[in-house]
N, C-alpha and C. Protein backbone atom coordinates (compact mmCIF):
# COMPACT_ATOMS: atom_id res chain seq x y z
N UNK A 1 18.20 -63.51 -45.81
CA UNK A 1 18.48 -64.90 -46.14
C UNK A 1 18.63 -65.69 -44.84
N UNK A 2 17.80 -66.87 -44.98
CA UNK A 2 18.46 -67.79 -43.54
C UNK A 2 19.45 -68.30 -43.30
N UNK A 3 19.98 -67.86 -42.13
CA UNK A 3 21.08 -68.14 -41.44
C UNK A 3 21.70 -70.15 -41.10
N UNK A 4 22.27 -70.59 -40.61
CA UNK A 4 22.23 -71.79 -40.14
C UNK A 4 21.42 -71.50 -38.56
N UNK A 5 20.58 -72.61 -38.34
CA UNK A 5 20.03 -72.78 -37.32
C UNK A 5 21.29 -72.53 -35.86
N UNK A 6 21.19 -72.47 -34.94
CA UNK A 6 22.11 -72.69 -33.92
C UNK A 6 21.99 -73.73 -33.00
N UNK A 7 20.48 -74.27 -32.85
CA UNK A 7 20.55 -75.45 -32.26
C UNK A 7 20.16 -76.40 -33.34
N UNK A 8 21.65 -77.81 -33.59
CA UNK A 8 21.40 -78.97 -34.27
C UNK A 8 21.24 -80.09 -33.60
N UNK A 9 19.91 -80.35 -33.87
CA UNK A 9 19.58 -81.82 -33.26
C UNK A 9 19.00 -82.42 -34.76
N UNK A 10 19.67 -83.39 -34.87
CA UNK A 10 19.00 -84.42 -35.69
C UNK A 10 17.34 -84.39 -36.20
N UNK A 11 17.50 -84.21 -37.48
CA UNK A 11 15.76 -85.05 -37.14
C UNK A 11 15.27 -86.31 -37.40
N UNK A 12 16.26 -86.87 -37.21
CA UNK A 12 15.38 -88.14 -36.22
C UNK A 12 15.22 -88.07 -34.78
N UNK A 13 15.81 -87.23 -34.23
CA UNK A 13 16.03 -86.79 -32.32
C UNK A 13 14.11 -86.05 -33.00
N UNK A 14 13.79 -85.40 -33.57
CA UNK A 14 12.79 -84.37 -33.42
C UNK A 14 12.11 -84.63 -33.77
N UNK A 15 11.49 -85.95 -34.38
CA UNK A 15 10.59 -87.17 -35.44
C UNK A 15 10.48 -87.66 -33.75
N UNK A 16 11.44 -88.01 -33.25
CA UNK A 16 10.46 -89.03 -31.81
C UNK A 16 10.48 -87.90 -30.99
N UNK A 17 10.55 -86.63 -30.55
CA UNK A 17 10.11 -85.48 -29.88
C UNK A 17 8.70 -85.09 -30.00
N UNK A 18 8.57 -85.05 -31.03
CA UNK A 18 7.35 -84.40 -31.51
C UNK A 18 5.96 -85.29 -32.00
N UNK A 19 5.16 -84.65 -32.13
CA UNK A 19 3.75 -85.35 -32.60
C UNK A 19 4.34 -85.08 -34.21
N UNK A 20 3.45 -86.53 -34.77
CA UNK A 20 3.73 -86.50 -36.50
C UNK A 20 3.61 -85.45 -37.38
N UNK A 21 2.40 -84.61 -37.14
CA UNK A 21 1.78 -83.61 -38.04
C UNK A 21 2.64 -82.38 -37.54
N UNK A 22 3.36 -81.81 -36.37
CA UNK A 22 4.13 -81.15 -35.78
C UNK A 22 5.83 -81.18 -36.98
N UNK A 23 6.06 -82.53 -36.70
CA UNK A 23 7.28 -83.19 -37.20
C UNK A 23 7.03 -82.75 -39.19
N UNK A 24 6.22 -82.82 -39.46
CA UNK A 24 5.68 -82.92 -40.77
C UNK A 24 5.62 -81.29 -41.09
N UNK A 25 5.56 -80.59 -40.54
CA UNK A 25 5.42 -79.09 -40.68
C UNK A 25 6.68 -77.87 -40.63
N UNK A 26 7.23 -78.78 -39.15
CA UNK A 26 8.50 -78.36 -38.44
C UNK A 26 9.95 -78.47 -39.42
N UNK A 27 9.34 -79.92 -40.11
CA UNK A 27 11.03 -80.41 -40.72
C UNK A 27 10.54 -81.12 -41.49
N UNK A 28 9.51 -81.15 -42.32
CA UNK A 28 9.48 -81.54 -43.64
C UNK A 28 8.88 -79.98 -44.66
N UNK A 29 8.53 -79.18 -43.34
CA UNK A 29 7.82 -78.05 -44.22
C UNK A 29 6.65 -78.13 -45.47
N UNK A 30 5.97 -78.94 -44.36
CA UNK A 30 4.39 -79.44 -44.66
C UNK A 30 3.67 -77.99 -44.33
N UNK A 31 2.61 -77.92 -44.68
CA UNK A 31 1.35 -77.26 -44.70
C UNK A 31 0.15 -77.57 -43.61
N UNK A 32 -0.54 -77.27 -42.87
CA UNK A 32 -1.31 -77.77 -42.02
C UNK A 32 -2.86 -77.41 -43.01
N UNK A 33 -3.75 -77.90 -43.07
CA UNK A 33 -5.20 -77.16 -43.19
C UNK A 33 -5.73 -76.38 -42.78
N UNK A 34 -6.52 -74.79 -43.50
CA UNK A 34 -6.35 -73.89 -42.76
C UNK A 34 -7.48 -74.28 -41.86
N UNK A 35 -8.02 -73.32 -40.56
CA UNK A 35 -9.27 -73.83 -40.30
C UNK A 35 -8.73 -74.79 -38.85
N UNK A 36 -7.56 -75.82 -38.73
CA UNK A 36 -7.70 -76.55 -37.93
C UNK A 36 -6.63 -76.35 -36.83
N UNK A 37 -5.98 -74.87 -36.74
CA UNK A 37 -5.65 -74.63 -35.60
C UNK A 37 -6.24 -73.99 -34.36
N UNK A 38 -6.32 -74.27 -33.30
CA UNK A 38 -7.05 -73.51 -32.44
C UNK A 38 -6.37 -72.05 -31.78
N UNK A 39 -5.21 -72.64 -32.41
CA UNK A 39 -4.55 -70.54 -32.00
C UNK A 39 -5.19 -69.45 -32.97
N UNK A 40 -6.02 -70.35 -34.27
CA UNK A 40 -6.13 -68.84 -34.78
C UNK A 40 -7.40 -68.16 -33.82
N UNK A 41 -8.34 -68.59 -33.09
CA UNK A 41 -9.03 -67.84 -32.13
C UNK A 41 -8.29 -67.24 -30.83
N UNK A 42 -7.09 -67.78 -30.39
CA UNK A 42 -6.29 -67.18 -29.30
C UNK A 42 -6.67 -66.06 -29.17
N UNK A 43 -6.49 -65.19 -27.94
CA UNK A 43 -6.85 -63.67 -27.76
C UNK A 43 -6.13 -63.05 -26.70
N UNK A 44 -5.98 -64.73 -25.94
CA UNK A 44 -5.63 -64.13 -24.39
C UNK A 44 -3.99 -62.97 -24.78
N UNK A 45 -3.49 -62.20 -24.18
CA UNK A 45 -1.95 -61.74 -24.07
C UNK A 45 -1.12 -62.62 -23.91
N UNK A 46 0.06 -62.82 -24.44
CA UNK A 46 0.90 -63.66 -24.08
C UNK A 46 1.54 -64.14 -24.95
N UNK A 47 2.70 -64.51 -25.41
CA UNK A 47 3.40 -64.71 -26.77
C UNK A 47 3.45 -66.68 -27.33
N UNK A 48 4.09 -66.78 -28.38
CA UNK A 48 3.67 -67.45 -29.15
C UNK A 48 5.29 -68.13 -29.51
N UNK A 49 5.72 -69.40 -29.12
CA UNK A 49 6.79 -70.18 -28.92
C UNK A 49 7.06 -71.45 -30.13
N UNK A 50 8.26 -71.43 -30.55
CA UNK A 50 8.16 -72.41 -31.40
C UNK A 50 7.59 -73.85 -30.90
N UNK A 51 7.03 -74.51 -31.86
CA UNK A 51 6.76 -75.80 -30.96
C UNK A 51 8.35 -76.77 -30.75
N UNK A 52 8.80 -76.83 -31.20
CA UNK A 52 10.01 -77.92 -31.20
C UNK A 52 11.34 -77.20 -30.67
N UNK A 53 11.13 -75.59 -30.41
CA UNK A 53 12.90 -75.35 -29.19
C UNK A 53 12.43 -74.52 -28.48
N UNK A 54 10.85 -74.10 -28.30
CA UNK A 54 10.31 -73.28 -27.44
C UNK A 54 10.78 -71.87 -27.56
N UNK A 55 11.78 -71.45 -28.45
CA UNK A 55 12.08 -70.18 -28.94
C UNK A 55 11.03 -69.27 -29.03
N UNK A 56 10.72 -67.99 -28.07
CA UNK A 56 9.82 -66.91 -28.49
C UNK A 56 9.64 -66.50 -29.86
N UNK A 57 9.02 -66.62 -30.62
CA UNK A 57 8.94 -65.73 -32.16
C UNK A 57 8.11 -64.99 -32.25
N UNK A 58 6.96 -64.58 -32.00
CA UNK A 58 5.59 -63.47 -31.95
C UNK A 58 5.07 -63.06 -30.75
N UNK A 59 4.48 -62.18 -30.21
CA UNK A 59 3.65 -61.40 -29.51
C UNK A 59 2.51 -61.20 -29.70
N UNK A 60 1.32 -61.65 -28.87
CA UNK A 60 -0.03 -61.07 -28.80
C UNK A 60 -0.20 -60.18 -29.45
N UNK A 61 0.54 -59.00 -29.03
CA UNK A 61 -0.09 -57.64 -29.81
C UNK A 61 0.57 -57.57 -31.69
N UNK A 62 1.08 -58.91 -31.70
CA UNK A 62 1.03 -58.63 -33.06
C UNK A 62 0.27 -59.18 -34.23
N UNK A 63 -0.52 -59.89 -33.17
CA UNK A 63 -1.60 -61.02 -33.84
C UNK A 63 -2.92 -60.38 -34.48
N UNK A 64 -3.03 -60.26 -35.68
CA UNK A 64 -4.29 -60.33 -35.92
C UNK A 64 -5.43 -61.10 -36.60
N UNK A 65 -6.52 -60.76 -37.12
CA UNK A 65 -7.11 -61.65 -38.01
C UNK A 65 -7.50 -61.78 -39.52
N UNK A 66 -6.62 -61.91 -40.26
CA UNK A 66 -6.69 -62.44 -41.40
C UNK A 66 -7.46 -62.76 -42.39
N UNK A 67 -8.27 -64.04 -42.04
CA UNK A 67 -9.32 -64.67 -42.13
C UNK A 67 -8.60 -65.79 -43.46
N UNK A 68 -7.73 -65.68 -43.33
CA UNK A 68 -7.12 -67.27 -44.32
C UNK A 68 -7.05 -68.29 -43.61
N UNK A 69 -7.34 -68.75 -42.12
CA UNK A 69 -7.67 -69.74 -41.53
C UNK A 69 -6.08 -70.21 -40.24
N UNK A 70 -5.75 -69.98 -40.78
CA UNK A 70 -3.96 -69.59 -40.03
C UNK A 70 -3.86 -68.33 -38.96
N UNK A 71 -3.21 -68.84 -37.79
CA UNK A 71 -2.83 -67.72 -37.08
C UNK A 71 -1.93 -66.79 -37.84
N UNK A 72 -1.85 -65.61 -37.93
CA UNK A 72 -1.75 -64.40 -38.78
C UNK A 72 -1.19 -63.45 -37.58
N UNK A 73 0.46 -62.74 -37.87
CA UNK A 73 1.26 -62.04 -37.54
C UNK A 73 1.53 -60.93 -38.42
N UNK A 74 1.63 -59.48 -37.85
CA UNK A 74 2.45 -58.61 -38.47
C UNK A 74 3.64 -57.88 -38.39
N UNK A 75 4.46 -59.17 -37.08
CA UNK A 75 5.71 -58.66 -37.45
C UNK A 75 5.92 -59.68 -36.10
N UNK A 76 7.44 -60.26 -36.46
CA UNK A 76 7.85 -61.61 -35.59
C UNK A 76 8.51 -60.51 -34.30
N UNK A 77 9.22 -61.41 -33.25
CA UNK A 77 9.75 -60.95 -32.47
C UNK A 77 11.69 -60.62 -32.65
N UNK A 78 12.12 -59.88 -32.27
CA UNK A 78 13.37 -60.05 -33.02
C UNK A 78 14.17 -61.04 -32.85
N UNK A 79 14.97 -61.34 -33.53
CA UNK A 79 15.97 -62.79 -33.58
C UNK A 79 14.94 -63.81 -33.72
N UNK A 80 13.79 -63.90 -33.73
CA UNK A 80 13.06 -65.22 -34.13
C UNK A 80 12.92 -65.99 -35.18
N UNK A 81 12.66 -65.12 -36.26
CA UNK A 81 12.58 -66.00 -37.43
C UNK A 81 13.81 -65.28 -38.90
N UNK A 82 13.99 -66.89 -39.10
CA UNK A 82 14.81 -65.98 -40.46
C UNK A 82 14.10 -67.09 -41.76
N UNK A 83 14.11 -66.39 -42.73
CA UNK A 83 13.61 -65.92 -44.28
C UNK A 83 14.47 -66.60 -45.34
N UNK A 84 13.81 -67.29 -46.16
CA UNK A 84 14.33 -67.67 -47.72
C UNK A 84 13.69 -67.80 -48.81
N UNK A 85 14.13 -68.03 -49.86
CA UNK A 85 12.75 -68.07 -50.75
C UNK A 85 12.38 -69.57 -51.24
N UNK A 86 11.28 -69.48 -51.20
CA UNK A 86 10.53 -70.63 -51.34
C UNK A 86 9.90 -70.95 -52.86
N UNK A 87 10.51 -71.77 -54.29
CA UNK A 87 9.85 -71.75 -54.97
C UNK A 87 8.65 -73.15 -55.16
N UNK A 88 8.20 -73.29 -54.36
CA UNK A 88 7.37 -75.03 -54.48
C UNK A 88 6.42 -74.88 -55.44
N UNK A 89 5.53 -73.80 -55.13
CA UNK A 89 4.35 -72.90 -56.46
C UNK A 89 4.91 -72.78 -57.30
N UNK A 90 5.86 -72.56 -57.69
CA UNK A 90 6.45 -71.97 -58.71
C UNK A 90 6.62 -70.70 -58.40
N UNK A 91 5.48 -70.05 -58.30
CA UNK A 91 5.77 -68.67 -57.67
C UNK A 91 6.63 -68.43 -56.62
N UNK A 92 7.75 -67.37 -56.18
CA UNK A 92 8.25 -67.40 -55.55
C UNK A 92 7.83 -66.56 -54.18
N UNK A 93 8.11 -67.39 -52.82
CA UNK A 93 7.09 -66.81 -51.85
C UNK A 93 8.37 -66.78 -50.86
N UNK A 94 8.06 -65.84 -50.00
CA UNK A 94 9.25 -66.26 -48.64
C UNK A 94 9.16 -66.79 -47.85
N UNK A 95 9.57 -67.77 -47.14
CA UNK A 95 8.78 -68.51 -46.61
C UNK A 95 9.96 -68.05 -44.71
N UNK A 96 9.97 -69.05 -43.96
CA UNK A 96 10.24 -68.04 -42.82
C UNK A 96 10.30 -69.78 -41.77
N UNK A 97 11.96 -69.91 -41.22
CA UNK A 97 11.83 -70.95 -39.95
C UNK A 97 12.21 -70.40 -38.63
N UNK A 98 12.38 -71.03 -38.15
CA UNK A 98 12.79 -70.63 -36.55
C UNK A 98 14.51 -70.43 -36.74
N UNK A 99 14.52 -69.34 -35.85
CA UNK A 99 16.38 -68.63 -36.11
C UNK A 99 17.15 -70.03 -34.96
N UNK A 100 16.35 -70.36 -34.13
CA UNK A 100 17.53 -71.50 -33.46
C UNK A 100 17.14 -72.89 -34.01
N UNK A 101 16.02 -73.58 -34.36
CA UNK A 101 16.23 -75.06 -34.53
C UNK A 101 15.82 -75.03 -36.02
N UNK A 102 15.73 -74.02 -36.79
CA UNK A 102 15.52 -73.96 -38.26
C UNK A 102 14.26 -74.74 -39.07
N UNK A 103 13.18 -74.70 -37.81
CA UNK A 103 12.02 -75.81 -38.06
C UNK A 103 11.44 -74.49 -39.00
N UNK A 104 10.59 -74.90 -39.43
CA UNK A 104 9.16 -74.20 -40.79
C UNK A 104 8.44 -73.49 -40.11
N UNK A 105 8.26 -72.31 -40.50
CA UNK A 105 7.13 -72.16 -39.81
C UNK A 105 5.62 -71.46 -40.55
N UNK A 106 6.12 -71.20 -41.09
CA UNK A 106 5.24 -70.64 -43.07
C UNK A 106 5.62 -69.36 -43.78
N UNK A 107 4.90 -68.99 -44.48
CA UNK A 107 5.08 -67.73 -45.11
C UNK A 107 4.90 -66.29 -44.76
N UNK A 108 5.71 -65.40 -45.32
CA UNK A 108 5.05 -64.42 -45.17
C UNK A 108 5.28 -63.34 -46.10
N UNK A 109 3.90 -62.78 -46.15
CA UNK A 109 3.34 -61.84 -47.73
C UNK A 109 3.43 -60.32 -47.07
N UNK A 110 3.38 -59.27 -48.08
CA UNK A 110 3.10 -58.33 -47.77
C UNK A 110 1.50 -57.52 -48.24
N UNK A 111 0.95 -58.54 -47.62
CA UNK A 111 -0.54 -57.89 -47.34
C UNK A 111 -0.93 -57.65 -46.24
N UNK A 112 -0.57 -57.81 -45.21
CA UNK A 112 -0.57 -57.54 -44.13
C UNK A 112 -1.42 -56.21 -43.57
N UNK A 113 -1.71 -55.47 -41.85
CA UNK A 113 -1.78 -54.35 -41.85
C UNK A 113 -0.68 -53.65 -41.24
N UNK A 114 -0.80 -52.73 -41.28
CA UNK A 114 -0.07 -51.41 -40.59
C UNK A 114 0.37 -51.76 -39.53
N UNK A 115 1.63 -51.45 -38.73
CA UNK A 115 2.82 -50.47 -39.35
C UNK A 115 3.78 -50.80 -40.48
N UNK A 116 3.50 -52.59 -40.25
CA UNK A 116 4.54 -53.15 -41.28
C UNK A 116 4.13 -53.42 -42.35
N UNK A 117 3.39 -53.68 -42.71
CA UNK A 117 2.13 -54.46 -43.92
C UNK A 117 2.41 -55.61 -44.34
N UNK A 118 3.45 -56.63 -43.48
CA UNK A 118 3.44 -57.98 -43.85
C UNK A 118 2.59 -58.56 -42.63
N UNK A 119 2.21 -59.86 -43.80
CA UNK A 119 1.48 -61.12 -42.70
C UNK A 119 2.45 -62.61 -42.81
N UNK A 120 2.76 -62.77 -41.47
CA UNK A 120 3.02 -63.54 -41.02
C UNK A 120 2.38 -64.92 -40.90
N UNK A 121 2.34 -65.73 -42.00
CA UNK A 121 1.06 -66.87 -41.83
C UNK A 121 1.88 -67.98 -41.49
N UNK A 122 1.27 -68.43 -40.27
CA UNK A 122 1.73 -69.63 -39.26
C UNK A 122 1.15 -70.86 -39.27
N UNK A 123 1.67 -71.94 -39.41
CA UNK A 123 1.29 -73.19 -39.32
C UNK A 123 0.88 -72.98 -37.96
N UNK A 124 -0.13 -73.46 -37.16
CA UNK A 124 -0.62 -73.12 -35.53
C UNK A 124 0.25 -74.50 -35.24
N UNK A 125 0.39 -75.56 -35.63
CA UNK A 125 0.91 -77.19 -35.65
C UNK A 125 2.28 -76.52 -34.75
N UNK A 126 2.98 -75.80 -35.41
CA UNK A 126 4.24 -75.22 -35.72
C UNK A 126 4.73 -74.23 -34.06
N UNK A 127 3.69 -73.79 -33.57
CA UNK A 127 3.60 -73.18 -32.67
C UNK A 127 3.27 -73.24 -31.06
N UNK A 128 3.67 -73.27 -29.61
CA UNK A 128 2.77 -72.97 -28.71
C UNK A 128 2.29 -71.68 -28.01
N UNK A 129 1.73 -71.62 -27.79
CA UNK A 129 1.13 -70.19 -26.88
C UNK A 129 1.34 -70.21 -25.28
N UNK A 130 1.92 -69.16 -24.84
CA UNK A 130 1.93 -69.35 -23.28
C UNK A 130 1.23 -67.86 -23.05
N UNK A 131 0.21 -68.11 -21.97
CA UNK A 131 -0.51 -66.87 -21.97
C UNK A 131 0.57 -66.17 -20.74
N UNK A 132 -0.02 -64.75 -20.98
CA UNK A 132 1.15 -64.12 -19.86
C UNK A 132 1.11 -64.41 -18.91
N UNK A 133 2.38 -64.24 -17.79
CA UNK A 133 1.73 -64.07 -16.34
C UNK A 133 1.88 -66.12 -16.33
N UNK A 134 2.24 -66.78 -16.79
CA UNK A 134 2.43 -68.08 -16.99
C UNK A 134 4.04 -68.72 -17.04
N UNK A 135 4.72 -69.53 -16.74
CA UNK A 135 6.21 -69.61 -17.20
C UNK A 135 6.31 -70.07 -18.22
N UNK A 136 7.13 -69.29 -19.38
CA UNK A 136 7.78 -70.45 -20.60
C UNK A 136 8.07 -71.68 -20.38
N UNK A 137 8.28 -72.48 -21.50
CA UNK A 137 9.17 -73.74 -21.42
C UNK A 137 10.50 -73.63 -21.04
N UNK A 138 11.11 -73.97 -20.99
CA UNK A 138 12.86 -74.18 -20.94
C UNK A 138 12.61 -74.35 -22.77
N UNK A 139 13.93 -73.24 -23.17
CA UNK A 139 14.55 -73.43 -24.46
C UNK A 139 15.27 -75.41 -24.69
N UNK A 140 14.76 -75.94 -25.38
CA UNK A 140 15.12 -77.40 -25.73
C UNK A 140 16.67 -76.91 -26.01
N UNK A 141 17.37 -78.27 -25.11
CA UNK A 141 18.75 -78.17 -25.69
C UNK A 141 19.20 -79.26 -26.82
């Protein structure tokens, strides 16, 4: 079950931080189109940061390809993401935000592959990539 976020900033502080469609994903827990992120081709090594507190949540080597149009994980990094259930379908799905600023970040099913057999499906909006061998952001305070 999700926890309370640990970093609270307003969102209106994170509505003028962010780009709209970011803001719309992050903290309205919008949907992006699949198809129109450019992380789902990513390849280089190097992990995968919330967009809005720069929090690490995934690893390269956990990335694979899917083919539902979404960058596609099979297993987050620890302390990154925490889990609730999501009924918007009706169906009930789990859906999954960031463990410090509690932004969206999408679902995740257990179809996945091996070792874990869940997939991790990511809004790319939702996300940045720092390739290795590169410096993180500073964690947003």
């Amino acid at each position: 079950m999700a926890k309370k976020p640990t970093l609270n900033i307003p969102k209106a502080d994170w509505k003028q931080r962010l780009p709209a469609e970011a803001y719309r994903v992050l903290f309205e827990e919008a949907t992006e189109r699949p198809g129109t992120s450019e992380l789902v081709d990513e390849k280089r090594p190097g992990q995968f940061l919330c967009a809005a507190c720069n929090l690490p949540l995934f690893d390269m080597d956990a990335k694979y390809e899917s083919g539902t149009g979404w960058p596609s994980f099979f297993d987050a990094l620890p302390g990154g993401v925490e889990t609730k259930r999501d009924f918007k379908l009706l169906i009930p799905r789990t859906e999954y935000h960031c463990s410090r600023c509690g932004g969206h970040q999408g679902h995740v099913f257990n179809d996945g592959p091996e070792p874990t057999g869940k997939r991790f499906c990511n809004n790319g909006v939702a996300l940045k990539f720092v390739p290795a061998g590169e410096p993180a952001p500073a964690l947003v305070e």
